[in-house]
N, C-alpha and C. Protein backbone atom coordinates (compact mmCIF):
# COMPACT_ATOMS: atom_id res chain seq x y z
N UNK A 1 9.69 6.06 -27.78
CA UNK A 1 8.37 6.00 -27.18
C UNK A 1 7.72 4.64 -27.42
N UNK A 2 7.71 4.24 -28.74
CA UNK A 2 7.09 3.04 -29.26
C UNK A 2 7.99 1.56 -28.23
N UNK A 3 9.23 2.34 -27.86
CA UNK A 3 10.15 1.14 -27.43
C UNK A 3 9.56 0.77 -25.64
N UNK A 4 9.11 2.05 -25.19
CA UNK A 4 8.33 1.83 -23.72
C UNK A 4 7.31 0.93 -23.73
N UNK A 5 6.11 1.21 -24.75
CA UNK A 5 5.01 0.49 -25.14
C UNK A 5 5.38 -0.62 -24.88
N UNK A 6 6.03 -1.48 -25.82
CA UNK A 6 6.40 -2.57 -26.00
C UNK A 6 7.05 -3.37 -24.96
N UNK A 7 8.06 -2.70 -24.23
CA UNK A 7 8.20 -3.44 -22.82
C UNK A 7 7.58 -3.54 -22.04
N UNK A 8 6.26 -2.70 -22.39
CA UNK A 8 4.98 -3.25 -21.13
C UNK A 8 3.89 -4.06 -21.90
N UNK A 9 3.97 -3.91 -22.65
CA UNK A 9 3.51 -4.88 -23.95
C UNK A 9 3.93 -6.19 -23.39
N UNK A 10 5.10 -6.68 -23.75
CA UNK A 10 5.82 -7.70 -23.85
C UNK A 10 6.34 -8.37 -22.36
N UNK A 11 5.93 -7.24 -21.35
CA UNK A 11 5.96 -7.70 -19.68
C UNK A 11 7.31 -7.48 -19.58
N UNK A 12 8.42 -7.19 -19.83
CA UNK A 12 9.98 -7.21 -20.00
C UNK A 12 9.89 -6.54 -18.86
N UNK A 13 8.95 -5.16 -18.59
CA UNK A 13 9.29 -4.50 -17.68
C UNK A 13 7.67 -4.60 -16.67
N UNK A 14 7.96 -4.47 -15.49
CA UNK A 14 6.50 -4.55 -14.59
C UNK A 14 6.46 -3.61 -13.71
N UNK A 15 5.04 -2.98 -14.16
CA UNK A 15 4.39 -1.81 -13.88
C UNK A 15 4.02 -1.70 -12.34
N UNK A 16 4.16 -3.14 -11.97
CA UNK A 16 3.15 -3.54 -10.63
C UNK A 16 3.65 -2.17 -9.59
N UNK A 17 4.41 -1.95 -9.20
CA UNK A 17 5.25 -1.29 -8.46
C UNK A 17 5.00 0.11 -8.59
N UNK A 18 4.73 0.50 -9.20
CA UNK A 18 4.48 2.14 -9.58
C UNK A 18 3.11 2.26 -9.27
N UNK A 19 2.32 1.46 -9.64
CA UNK A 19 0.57 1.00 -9.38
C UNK A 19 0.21 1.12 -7.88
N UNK A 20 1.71 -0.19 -7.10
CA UNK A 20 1.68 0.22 -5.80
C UNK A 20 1.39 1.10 -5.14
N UNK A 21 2.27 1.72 -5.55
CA UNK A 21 2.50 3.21 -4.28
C UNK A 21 1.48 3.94 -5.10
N UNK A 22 1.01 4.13 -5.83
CA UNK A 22 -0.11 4.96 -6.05
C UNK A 22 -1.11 4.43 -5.06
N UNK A 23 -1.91 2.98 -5.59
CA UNK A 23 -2.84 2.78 -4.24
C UNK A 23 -2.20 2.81 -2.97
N UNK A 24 -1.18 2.97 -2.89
CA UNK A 24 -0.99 3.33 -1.49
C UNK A 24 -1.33 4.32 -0.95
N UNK A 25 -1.08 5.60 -1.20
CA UNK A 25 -1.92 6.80 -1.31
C UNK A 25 -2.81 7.21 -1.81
N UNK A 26 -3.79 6.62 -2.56
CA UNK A 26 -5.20 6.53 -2.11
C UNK A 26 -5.61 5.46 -0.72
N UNK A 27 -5.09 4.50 -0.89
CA UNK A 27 -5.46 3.95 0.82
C UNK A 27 -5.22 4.88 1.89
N UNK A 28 -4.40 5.24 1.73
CA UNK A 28 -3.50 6.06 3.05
C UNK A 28 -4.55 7.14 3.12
N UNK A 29 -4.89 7.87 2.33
CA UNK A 29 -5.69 9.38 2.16
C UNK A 29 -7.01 8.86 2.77
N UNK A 30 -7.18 7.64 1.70
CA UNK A 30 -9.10 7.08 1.94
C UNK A 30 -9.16 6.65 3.73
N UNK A 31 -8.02 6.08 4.15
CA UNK A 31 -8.23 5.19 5.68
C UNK A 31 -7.99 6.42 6.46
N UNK A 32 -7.15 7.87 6.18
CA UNK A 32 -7.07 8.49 7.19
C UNK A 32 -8.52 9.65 7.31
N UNK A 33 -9.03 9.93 5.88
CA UNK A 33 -10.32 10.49 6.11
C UNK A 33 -11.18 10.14 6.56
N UNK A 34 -11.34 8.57 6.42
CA UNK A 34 -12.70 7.73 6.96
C UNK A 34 -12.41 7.59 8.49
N UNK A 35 -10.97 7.30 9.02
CA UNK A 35 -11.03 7.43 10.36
C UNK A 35 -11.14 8.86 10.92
N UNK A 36 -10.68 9.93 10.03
CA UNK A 36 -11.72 11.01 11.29
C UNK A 36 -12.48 10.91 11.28
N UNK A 37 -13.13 11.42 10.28
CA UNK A 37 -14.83 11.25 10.38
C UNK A 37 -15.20 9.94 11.57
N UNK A 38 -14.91 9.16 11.22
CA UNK A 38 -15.60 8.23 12.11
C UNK A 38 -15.49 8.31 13.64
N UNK A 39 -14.16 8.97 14.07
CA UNK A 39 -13.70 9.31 15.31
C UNK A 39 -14.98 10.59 15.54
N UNK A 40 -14.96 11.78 15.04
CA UNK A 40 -15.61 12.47 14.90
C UNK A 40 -17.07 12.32 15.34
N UNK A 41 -17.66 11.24 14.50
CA UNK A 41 -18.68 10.77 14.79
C UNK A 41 -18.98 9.73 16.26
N UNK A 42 -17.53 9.72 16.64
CA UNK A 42 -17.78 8.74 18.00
C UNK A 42 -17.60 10.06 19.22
N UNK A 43 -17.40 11.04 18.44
CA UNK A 43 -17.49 12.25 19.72
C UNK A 43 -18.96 12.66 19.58
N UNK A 44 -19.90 12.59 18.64
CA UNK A 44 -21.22 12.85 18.52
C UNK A 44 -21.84 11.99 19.65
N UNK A 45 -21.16 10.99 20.41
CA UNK A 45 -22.11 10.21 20.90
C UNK A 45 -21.96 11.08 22.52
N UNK A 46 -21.38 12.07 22.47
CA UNK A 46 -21.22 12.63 23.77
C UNK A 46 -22.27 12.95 24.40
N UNK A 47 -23.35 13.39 23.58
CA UNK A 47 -24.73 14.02 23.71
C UNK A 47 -25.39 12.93 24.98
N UNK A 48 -25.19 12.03 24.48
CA UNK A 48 -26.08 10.77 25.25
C UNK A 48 -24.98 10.29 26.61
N UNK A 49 -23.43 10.00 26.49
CA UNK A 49 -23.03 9.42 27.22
C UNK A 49 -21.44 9.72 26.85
N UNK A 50 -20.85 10.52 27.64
CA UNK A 50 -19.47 11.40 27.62
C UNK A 50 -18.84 10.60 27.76
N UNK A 51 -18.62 9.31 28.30
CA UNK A 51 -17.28 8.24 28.11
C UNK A 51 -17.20 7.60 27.11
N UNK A 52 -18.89 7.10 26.65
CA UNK A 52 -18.45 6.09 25.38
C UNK A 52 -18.26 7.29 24.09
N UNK A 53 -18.32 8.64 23.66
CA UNK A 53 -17.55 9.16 22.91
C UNK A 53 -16.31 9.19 22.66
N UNK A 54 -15.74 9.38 24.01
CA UNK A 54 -14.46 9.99 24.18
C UNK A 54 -13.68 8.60 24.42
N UNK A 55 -14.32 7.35 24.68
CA UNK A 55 -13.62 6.09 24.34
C UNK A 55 -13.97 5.47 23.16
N UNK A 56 -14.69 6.00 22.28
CA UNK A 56 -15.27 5.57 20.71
C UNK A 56 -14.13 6.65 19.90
N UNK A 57 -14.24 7.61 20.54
CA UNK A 57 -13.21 8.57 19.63
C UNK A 57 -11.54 8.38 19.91
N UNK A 58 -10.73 7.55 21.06
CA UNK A 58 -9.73 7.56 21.36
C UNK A 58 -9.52 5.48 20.47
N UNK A 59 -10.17 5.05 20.53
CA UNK A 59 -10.19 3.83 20.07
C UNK A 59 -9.77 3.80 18.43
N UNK A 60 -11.28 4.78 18.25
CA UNK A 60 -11.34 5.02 16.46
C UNK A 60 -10.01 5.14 16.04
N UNK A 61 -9.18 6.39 16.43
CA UNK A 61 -8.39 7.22 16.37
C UNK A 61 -7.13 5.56 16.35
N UNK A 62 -7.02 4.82 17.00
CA UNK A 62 -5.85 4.52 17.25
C UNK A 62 -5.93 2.97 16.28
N UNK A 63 -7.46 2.43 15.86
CA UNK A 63 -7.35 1.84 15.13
C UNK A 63 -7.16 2.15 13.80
N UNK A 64 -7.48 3.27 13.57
CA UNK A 64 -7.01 4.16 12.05
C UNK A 64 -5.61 4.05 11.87
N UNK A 65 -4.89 4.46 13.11
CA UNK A 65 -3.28 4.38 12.96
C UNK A 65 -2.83 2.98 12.61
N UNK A 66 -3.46 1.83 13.30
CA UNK A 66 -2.69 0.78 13.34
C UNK A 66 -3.12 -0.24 11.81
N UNK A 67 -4.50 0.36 11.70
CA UNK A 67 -4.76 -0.16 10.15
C UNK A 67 -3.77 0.17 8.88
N UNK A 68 -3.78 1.67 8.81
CA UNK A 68 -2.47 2.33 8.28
C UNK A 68 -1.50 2.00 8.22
N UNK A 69 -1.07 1.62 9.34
CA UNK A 69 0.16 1.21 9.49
C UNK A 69 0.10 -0.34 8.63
N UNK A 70 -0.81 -1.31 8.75
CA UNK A 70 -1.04 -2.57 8.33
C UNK A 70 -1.01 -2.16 7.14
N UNK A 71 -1.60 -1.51 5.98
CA UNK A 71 -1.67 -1.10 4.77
C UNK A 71 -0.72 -0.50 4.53
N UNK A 72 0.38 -0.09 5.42
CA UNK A 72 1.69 0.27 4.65
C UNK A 72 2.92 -1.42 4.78
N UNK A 73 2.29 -1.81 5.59
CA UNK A 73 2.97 -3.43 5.50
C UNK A 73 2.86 -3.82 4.50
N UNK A 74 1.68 -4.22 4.19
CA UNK A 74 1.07 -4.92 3.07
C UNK A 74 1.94 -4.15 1.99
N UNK A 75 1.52 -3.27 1.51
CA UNK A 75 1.79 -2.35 0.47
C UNK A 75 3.63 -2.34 0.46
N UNK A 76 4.11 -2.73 1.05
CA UNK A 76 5.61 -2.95 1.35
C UNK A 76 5.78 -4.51 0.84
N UNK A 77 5.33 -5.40 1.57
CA UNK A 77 4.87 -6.43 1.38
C UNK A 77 4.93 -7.01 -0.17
N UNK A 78 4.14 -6.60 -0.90
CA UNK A 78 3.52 -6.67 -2.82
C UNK A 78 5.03 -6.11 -3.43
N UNK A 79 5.39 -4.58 -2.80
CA UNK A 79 6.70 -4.27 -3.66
C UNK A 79 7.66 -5.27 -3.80
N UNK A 80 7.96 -5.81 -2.24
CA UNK A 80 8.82 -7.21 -2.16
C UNK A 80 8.86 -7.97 -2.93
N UNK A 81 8.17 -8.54 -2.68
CA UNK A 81 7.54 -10.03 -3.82
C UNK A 81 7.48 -9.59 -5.47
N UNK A 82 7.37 -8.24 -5.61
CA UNK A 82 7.65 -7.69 -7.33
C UNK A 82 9.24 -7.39 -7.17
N UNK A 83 9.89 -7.01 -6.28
CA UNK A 83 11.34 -6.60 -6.30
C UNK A 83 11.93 -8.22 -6.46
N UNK A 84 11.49 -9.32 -5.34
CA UNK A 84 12.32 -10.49 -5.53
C UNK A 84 12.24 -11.11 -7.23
N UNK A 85 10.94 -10.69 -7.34
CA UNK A 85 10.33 -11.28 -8.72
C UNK A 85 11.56 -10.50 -9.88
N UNK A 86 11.98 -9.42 -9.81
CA UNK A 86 12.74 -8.32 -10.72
C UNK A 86 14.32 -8.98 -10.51
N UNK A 87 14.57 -9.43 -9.31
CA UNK A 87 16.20 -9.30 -9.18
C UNK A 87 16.20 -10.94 -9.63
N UNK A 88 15.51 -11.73 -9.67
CA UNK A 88 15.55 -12.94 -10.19
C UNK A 88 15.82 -13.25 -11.53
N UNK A 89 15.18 -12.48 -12.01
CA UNK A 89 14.92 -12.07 -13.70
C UNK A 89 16.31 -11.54 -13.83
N UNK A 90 17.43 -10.61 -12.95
CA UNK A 90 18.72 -10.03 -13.38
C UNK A 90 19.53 -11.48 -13.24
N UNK A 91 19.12 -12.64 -12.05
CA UNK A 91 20.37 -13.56 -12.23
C UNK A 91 20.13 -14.80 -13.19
N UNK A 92 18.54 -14.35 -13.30
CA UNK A 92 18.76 -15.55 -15.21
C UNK A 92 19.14 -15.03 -15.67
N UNK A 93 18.93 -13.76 -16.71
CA UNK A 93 20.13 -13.30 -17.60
C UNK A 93 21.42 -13.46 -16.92
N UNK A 94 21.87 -13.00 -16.30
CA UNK A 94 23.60 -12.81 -15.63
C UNK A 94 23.63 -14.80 -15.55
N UNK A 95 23.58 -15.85 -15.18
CA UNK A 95 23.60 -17.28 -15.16
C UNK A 95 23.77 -17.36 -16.83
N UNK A 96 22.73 -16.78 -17.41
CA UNK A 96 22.44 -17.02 -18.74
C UNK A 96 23.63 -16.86 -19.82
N UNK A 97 24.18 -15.37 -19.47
CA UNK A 97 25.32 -15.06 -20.66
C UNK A 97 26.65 -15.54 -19.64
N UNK A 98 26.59 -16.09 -18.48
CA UNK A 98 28.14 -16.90 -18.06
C UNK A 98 27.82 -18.41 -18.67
N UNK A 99 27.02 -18.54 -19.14
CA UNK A 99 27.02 -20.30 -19.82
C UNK A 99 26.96 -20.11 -20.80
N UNK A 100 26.48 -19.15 -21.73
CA UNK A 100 27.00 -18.78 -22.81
C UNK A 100 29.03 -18.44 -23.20
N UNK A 101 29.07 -18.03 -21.88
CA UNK A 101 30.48 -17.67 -22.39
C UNK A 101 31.63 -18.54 -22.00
């Protein structure tokens, strides 16, 4: 147990990645609730004027998807750049103990 500590202690091992995908799903949850509602609320505008709802609510709706979708880029994106960052770290050691040997 004390030996986990210490590799996050000591950075040996990086957390970034696990952190990731957690905010990823809170983004994902937070961007898909806020876009109903908000779609939702662009069908409220029906009262006054039945196209700009139903084109406030088909818009909302499709920029929610494509934001989402952008926040799963991104969020793909960060793992990358921590994965290149990880496999780099395997070919200094591996470089490291062939010049040693």
């Amino acid at each position: 147990m004390i030996k986990i500590f210490s590799n996050h202690l000591s950075f040996d091992r990086m957390i970034a990645i696990p952190v990731i995908k957690v905010l990823y799903w809170i983004g994902l949850i937070g961007g898909a609730v806020g876009g109903v509602v908000s779609a939702i609320g662009g069908l409220g505008m029906m009262r006054w004027d039945a196209a700009a709802g139903v084109g406030t609510f088909i818009v909302t709706l499709a920029g929610t998807a494509f934001g989402l979708l952008m926040w799963r880029v991104a969020c793909e994106g960060m793992i990358v750049v921590f994965g290149i960052h990880e496999r780099l770290g395997h070919v200094k050691d591996a470089l490291s103990r062939q010049a040693s040997a």
